[in-house]
C-alpha atoms as a PDB file:
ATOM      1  CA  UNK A   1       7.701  22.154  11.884  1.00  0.00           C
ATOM      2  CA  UNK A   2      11.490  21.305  12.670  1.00  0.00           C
ATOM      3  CA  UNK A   3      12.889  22.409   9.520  1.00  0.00           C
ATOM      4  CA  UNK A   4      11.011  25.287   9.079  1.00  0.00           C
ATOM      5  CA  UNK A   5      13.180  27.998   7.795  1.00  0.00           C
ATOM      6  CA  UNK A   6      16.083  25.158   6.616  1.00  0.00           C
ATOM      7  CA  UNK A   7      17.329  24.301   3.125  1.00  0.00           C
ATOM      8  CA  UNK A   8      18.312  20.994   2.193  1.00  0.00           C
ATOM      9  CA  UNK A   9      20.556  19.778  -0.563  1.00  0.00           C
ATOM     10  CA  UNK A  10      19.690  16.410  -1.928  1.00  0.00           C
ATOM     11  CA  UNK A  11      20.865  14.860  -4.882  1.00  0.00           C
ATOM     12  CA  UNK A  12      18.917  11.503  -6.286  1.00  0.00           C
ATOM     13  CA  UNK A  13      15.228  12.358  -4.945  1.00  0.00           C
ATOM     14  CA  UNK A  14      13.981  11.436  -8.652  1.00  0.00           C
ATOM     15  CA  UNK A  15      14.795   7.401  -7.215  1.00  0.00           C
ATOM     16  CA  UNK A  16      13.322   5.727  -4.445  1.00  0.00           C
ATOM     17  CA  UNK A  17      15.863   6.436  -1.802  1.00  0.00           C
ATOM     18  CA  UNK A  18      16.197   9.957  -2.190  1.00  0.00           C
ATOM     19  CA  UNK A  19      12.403  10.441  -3.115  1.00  0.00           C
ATOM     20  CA  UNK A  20      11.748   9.236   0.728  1.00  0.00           C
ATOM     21  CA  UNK A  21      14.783  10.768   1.769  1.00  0.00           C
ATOM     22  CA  UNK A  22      13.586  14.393   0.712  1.00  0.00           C
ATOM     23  CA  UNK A  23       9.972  13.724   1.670  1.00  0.00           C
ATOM     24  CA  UNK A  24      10.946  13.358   5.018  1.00  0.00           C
ATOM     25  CA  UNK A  25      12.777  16.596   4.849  1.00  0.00           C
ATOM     26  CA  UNK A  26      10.078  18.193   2.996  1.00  0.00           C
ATOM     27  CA  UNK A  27       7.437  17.283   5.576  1.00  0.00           C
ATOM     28  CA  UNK A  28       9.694  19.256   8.477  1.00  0.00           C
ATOM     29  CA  UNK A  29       9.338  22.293   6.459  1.00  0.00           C
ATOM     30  CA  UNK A  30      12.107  22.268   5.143  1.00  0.00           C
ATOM     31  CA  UNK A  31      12.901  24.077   1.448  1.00  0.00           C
ATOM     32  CA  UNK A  32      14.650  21.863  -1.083  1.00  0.00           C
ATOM     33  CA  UNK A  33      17.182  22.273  -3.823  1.00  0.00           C
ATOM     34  CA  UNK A  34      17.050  18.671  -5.795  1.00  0.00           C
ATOM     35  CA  UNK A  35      19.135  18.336  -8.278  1.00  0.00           C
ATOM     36  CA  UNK A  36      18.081  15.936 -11.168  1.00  0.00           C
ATOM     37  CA  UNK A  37      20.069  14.669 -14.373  1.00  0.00           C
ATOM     38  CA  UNK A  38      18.375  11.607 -15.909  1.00  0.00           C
ATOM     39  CA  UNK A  39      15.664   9.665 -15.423  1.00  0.00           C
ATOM     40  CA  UNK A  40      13.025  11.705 -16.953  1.00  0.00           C
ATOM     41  CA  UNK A  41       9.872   9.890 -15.876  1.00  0.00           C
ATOM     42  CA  UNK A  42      10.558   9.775 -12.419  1.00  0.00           C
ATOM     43  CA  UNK A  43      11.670  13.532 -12.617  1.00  0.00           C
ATOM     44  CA  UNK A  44       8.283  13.968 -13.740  1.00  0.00           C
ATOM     45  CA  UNK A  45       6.473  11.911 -11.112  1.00  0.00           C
ATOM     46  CA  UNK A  46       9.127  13.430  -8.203  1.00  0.00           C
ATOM     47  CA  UNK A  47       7.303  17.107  -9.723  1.00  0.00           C
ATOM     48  CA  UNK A  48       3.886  15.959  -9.750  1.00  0.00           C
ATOM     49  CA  UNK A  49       4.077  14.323  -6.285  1.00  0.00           C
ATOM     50  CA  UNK A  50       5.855  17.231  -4.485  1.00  0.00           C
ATOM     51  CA  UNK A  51       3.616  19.980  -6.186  1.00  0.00           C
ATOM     52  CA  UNK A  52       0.735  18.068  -4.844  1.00  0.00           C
ATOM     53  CA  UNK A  53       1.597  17.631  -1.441  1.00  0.00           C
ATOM     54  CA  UNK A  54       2.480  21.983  -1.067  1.00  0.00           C
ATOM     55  CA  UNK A  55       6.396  21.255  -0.508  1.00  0.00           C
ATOM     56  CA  UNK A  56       8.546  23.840  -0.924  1.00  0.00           C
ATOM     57  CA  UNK A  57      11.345  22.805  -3.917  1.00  0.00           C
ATOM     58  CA  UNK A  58      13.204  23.673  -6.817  1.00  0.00           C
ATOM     59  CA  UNK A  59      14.103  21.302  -9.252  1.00  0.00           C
ATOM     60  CA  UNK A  60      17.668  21.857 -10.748  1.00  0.00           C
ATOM     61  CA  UNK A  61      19.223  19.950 -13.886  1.00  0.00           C
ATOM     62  CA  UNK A  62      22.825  19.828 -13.145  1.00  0.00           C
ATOM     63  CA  UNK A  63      25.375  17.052 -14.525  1.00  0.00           C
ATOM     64  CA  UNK A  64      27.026  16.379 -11.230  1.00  0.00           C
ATOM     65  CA  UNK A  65      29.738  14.836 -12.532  1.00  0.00           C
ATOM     66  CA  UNK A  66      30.935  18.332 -14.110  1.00  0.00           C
ATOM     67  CA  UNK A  67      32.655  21.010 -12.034  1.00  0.00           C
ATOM     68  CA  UNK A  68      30.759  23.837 -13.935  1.00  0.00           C
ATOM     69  CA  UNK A  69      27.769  22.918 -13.563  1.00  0.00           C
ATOM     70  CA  UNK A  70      28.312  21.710  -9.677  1.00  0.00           C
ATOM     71  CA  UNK A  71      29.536  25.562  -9.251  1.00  0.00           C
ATOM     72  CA  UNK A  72      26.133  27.044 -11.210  1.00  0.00           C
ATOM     73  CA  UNK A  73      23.779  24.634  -8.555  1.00  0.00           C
ATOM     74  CA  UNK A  74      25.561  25.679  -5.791  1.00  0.00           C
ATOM     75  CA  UNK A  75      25.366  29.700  -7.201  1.00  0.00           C
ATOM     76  CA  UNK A  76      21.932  28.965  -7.644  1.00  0.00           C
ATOM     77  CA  UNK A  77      21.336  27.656  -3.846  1.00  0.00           C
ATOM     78  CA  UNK A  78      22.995  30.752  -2.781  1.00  0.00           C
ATOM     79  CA  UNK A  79      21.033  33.241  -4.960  1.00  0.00           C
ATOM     80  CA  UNK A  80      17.499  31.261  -3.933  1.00  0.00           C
ATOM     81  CA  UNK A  81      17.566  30.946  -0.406  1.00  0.00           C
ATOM     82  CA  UNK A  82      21.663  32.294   0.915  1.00  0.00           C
ATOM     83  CA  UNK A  83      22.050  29.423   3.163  1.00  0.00           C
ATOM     84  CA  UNK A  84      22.468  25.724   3.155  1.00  0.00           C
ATOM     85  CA  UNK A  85      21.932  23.704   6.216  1.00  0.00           C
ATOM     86  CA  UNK A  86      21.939  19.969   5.138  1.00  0.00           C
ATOM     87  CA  UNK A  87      23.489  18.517   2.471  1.00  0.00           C
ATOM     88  CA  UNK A  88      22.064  14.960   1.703  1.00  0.00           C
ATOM     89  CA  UNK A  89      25.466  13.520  -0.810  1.00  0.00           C
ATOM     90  CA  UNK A  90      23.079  10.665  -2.357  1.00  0.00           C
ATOM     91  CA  UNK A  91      24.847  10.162  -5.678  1.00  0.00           C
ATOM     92  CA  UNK A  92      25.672   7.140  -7.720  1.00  0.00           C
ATOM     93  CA  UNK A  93      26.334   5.029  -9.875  1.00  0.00           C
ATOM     94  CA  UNK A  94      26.790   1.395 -10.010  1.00  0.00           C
ATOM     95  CA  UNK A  95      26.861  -1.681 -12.932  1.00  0.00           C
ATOM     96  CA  UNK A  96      25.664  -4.391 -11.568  1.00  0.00           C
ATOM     97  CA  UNK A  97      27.317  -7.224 -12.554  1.00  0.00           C
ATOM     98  CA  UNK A  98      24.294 -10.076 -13.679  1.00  0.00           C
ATOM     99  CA  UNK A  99      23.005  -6.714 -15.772  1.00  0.00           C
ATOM    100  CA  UNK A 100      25.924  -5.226 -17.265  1.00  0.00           C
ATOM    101  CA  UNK A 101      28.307  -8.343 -16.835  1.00  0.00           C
ATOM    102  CA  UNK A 102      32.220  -7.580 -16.668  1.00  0.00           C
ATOM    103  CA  UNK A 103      34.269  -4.544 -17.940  1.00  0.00           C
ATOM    104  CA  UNK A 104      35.515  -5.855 -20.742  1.00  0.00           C
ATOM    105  CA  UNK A 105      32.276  -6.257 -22.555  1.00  0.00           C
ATOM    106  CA  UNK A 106      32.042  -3.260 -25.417  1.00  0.00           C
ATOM    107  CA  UNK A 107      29.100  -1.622 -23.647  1.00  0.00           C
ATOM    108  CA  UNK A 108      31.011  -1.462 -20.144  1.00  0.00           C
ATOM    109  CA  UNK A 109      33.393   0.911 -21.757  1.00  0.00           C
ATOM    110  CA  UNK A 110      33.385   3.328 -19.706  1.00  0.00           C
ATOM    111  CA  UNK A 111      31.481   1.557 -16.594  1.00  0.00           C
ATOM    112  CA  UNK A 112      34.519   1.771 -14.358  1.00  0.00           C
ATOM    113  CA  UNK A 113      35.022   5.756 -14.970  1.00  0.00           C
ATOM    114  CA  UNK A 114      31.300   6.356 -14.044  1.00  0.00           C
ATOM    115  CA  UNK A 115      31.369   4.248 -10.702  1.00  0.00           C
ATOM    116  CA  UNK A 116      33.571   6.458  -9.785  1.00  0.00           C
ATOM    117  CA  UNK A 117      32.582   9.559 -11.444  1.00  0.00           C
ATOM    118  CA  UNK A 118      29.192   9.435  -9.875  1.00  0.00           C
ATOM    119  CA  UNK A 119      29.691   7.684  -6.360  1.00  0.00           C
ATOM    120  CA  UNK A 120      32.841   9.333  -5.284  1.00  0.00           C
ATOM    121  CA  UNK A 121      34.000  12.216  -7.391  1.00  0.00           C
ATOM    122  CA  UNK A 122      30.678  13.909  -7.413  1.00  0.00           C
ATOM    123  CA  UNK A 123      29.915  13.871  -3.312  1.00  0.00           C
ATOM    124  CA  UNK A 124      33.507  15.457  -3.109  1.00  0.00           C
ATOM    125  CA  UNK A 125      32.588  18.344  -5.371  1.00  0.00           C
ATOM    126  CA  UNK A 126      29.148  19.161  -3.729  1.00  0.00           C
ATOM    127  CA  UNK A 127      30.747  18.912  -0.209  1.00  0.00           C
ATOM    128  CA  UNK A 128      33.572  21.118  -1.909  1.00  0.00           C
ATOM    129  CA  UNK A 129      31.118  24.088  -3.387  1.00  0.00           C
ATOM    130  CA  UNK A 130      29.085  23.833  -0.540  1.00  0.00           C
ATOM    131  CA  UNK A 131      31.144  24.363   1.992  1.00  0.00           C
ATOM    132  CA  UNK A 132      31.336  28.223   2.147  1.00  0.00           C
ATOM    133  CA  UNK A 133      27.578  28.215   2.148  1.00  0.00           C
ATOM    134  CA  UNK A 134      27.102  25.872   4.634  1.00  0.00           C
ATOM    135  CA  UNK A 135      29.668  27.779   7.301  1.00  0.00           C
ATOM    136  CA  UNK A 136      27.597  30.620   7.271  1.00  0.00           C
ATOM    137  CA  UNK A 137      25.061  28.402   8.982  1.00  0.00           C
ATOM    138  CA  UNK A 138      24.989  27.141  12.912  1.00  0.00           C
ATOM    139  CA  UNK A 139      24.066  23.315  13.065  1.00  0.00           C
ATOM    140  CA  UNK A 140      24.887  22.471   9.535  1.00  0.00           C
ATOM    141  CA  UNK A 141      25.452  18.487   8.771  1.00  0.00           C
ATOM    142  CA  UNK A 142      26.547  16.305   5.650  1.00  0.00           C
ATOM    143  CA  UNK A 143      25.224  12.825   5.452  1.00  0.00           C
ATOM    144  CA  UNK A 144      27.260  11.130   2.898  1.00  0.00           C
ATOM    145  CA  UNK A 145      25.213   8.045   1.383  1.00  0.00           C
ATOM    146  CA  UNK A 146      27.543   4.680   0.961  1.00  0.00           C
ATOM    147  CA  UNK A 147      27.090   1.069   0.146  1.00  0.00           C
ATOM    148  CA  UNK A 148      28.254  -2.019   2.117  1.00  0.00           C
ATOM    149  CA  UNK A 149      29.968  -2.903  -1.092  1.00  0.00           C
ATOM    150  CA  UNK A 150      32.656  -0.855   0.319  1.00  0.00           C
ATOM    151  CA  UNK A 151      32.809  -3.305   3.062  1.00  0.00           C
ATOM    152  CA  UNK A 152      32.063  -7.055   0.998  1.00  0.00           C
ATOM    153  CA  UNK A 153      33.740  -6.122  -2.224  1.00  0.00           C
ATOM    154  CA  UNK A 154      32.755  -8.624  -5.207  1.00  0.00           C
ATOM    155  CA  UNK A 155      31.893 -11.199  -2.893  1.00  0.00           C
ATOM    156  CA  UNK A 156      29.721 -13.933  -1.912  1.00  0.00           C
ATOM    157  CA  UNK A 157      25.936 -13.659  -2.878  1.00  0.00           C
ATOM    158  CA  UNK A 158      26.368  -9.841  -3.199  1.00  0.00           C
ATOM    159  CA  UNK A 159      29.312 -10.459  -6.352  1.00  0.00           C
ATOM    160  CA  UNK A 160      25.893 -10.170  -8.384  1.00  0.00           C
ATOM    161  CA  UNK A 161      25.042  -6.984  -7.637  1.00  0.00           C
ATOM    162  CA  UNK A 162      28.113  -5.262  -6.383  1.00  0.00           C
ATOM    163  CA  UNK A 163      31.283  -4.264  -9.219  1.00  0.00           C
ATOM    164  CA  UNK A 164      34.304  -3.762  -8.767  1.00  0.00           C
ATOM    165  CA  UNK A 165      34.480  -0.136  -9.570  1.00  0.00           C
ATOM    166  CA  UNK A 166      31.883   0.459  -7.057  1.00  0.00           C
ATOM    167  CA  UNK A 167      32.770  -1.415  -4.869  1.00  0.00           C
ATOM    168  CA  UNK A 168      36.109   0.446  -4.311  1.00  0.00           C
ATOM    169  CA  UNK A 169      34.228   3.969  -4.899  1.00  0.00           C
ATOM    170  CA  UNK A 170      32.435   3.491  -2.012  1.00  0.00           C
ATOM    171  CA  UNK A 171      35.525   1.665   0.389  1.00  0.00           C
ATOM    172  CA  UNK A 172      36.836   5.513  -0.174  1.00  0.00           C
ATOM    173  CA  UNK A 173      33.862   7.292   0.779  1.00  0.00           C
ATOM    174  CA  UNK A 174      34.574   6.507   4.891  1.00  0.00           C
ATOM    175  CA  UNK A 175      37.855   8.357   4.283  1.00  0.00           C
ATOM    176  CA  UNK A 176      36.273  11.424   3.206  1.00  0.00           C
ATOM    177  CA  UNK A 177      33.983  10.987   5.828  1.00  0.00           C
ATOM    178  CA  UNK A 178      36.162  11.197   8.672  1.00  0.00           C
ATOM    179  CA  UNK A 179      38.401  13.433   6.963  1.00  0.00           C
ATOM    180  CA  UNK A 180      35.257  16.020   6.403  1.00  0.00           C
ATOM    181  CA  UNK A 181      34.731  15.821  10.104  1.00  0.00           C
ATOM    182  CA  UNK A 182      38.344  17.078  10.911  1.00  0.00           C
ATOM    183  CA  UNK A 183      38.246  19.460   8.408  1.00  0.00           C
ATOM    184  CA  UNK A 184      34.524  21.195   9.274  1.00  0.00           C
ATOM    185  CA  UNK A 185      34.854  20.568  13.060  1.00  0.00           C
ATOM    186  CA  UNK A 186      32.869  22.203  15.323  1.00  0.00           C
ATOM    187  CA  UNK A 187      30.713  24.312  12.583  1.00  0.00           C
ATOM    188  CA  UNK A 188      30.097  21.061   9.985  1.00  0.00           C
ATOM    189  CA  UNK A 189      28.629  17.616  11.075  1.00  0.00           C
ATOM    190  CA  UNK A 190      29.813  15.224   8.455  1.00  0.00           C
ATOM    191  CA  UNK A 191      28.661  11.321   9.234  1.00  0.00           C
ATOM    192  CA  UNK A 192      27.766   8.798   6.584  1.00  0.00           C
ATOM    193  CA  UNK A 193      25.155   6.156   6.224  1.00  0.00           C
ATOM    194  CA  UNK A 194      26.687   2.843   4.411  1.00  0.00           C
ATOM    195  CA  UNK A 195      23.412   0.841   3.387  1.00  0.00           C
ATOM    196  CA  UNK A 196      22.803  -2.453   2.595  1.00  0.00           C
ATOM    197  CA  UNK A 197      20.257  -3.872  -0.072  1.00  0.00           C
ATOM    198  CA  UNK A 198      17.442  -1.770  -0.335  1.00  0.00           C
ATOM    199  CA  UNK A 199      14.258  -1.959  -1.859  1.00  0.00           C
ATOM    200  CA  UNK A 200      15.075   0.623  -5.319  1.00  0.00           C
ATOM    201  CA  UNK A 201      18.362   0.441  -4.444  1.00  0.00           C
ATOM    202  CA  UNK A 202      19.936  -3.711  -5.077  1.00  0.00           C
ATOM    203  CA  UNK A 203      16.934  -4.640  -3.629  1.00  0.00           C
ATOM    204  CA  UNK A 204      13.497  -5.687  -5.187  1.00  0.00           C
ATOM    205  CA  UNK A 205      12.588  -3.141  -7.591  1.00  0.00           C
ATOM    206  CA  UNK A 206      15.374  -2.871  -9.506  1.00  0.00           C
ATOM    207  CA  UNK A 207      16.560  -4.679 -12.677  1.00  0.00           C
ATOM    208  CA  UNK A 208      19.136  -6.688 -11.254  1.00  0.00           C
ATOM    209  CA  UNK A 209      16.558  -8.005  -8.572  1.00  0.00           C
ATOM    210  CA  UNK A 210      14.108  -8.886 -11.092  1.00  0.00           C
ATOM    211  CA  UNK A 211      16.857 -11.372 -12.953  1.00  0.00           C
ATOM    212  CA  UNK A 212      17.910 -13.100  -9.776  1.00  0.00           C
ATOM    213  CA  UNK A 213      16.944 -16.855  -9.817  1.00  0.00           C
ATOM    214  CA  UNK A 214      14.515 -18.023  -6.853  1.00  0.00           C
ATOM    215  CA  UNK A 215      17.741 -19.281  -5.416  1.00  0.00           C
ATOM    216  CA  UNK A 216      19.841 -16.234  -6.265  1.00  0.00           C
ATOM    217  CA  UNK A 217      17.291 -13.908  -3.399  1.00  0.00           C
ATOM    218  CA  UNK A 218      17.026 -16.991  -1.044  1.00  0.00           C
ATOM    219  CA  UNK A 219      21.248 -16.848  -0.686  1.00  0.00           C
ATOM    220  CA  UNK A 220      20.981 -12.829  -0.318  1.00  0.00           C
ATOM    221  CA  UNK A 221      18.652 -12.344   1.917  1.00  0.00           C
ATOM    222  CA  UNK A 222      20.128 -15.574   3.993  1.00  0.00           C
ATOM    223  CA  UNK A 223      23.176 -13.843   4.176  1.00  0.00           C
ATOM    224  CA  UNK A 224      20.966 -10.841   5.961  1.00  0.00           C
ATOM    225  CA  UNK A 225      20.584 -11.269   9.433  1.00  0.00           C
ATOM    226  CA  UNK A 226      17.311  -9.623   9.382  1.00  0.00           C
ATOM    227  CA  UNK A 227      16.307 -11.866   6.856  1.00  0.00           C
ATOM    228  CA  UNK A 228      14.583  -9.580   4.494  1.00  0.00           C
ATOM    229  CA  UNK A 229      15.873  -5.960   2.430  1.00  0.00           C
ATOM    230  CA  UNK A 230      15.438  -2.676   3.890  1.00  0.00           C
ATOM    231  CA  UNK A 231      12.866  -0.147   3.070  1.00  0.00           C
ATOM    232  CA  UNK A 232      13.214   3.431   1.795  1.00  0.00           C
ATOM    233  CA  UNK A 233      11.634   5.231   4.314  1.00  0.00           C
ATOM    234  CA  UNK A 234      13.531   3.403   7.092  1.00  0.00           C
ATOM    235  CA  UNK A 235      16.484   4.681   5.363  1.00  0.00           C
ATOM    236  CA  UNK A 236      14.804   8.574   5.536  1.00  0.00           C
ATOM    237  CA  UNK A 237      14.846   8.237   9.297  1.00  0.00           C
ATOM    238  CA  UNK A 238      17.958   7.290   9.628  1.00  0.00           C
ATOM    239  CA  UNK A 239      19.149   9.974   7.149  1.00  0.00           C
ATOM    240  CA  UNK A 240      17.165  12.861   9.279  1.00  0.00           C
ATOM    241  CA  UNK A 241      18.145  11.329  12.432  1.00  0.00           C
ATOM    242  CA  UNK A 242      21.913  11.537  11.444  1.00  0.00           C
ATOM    243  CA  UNK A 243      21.255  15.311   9.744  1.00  0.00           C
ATOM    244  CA  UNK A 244      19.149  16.855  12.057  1.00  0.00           C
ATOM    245  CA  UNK A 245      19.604  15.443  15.573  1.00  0.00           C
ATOM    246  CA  UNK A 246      22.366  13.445  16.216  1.00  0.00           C
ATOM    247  CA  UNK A 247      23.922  16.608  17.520  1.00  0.00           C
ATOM    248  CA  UNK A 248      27.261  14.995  19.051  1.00  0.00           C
ATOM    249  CA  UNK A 249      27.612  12.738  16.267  1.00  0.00           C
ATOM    250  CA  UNK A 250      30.363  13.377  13.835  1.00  0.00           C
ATOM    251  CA  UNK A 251      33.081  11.522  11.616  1.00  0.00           C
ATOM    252  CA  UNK A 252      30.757   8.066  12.138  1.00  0.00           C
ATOM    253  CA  UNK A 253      29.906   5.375   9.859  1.00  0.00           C
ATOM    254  CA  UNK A 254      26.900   3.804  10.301  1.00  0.00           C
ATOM    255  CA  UNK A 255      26.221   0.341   8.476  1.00  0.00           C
ATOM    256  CA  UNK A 256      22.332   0.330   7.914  1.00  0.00           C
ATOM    257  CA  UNK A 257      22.192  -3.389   6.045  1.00  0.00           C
ATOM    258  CA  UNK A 258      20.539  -5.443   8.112  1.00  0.00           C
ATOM    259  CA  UNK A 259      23.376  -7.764   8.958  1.00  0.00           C
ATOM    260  CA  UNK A 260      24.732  -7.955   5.542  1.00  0.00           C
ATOM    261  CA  UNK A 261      28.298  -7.569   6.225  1.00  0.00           C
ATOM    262  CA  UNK A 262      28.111  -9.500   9.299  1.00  0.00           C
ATOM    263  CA  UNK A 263      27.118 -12.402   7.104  1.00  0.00           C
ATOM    264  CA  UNK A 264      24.902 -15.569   7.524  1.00  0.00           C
ATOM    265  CA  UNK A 265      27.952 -16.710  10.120  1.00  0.00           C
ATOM    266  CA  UNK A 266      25.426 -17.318  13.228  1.00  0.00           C
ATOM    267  CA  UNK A 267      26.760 -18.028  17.065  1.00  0.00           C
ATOM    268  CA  UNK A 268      26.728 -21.559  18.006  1.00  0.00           C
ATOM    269  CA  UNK A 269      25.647 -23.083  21.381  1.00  0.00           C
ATOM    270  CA  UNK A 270      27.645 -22.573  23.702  1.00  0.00           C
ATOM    271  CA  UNK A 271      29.600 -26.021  24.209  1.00  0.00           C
ATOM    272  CA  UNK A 272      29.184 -27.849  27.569  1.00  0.00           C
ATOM    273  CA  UNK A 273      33.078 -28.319  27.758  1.00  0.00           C
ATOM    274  CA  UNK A 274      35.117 -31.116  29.127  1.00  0.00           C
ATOM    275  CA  UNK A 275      35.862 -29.873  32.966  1.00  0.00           C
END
């Protein structure tokens, strides 16, 4: 197996993205450290699944929104196994708007804080901790995980699923992207996968897909020039790819959303002219 002998970092496997994410690790042999916080059913079915299928994991309940306890999961990586050669930075957290509606509502309180909390504060401190660990390593990468609503903003069909506060959280992810290359260059790959609406993730599955009028999902996934959402495991291969073996590929940002940002904006015939 590829990984065999490799640990992998990867935060968020309890959800659909990062369960397929760390499945495809786990099925290259490698071992993984998944750190879990909420969610407690689906920690409980990620534990069932991956006991069943023989992979090798440890299950860690760390806050990673909280320096301490970013520091104790990182201790513990280094006690466990005294290397880390991937680190997978899938962590967020985004209010969408036609489920939590604006900011100013009582319950969005402290929305904006957590956007940013989750989907940018908390990738910097596990590349931060992890960083030392991962240098002792040769042909260590970081894959930071992004959304195109860094790219649209609150706008056009996606304004329903994309906030503000998230939407600018992950505009400043491609910064510390490229500025994670510079900094970790030649020892570190650091490259980042910006993805569109995925099923589990904006896409059907979710809450806010389940509210969207007939008309609403038409308009979204017209504005795809794929024409449909993007499946988890598609994202996995993309993930590994950039990880494990795009081996001259570093301080890249790789839009995986179908056409999304492009738009529904098609090329026209070309006109015969007037010559």
């Amino acid at each position: 197996m590829e990984l065999e002998g490799k640990t992998a970092l990867i935060p968020g496997a309890s959800r659909p993205v990062g369960r397929a994410i760390a499945k495809c690790f786990a099925r290259q042999g490698a071992h993984l450290f998944l750190p879990v916080f909420d969610w407690p059913e689906s920690v409980t079915e990620l534990r069932e699944e991956f006991t069943e299928n023989r992979f090798s994991f440890e299950l860690v309940q760390t806050d990673l929104r909280k320096t301490s306890e970013v520091k104790k999961l990182v201790q513990t990586v280094a006690a466990r196994s005294g290397k880390l050669h991937y680190l997978i930075n899938n962590i967020e957290r985004g209010g969408m708007p036609i489920v939590h509606g604006g900011y100013d509502l009582a319950h969005n309180r402290d929305q904006w804080d957590l956007e940013f909390a989750t989907s940018l504060k908390a990738k910097w401190l596990l590349f931060h901790h992890c960083l030392d660990l991962m240098q002792k390593c040769h042909g260590c990468s970081v894959v930071n995980i992004s959304s195109v609503a860094g790219v649209t903003g609150r706008s056009g069909p996606g304004a329903l699923l994309f906030n503000d506060g998230y939407s600018a959280a992950n505009r400043a992810i491609s910064s510390l992207t490229e500025t994670w290359a510079r900094e970790t260059a030649p020892l570190v790959r650091v490259n980042e996968l910006c993805l569109g609406l995925i099923r589990g993730r904006h896409g059907e599955g979710t809450r806010g897909w389940s509210l969207l009028s007939d008309d609403d999902k038409k308009e979204l996934t017209g504005q795809i020039l794929l024409a449909r959402t993007g499946r988890p495991e598609e994202v996995a291969d993309a993930v590994y790819f950039l990880a494990v073996r795009a081996s001259y590929l570093t301080g890249a940002v790789i839009r995986m959303d179908g056409g999304f940002s492009l738009g529904a904006t098609r090329v026209p015939p070309m006109p015969d002219g007037v010559l």
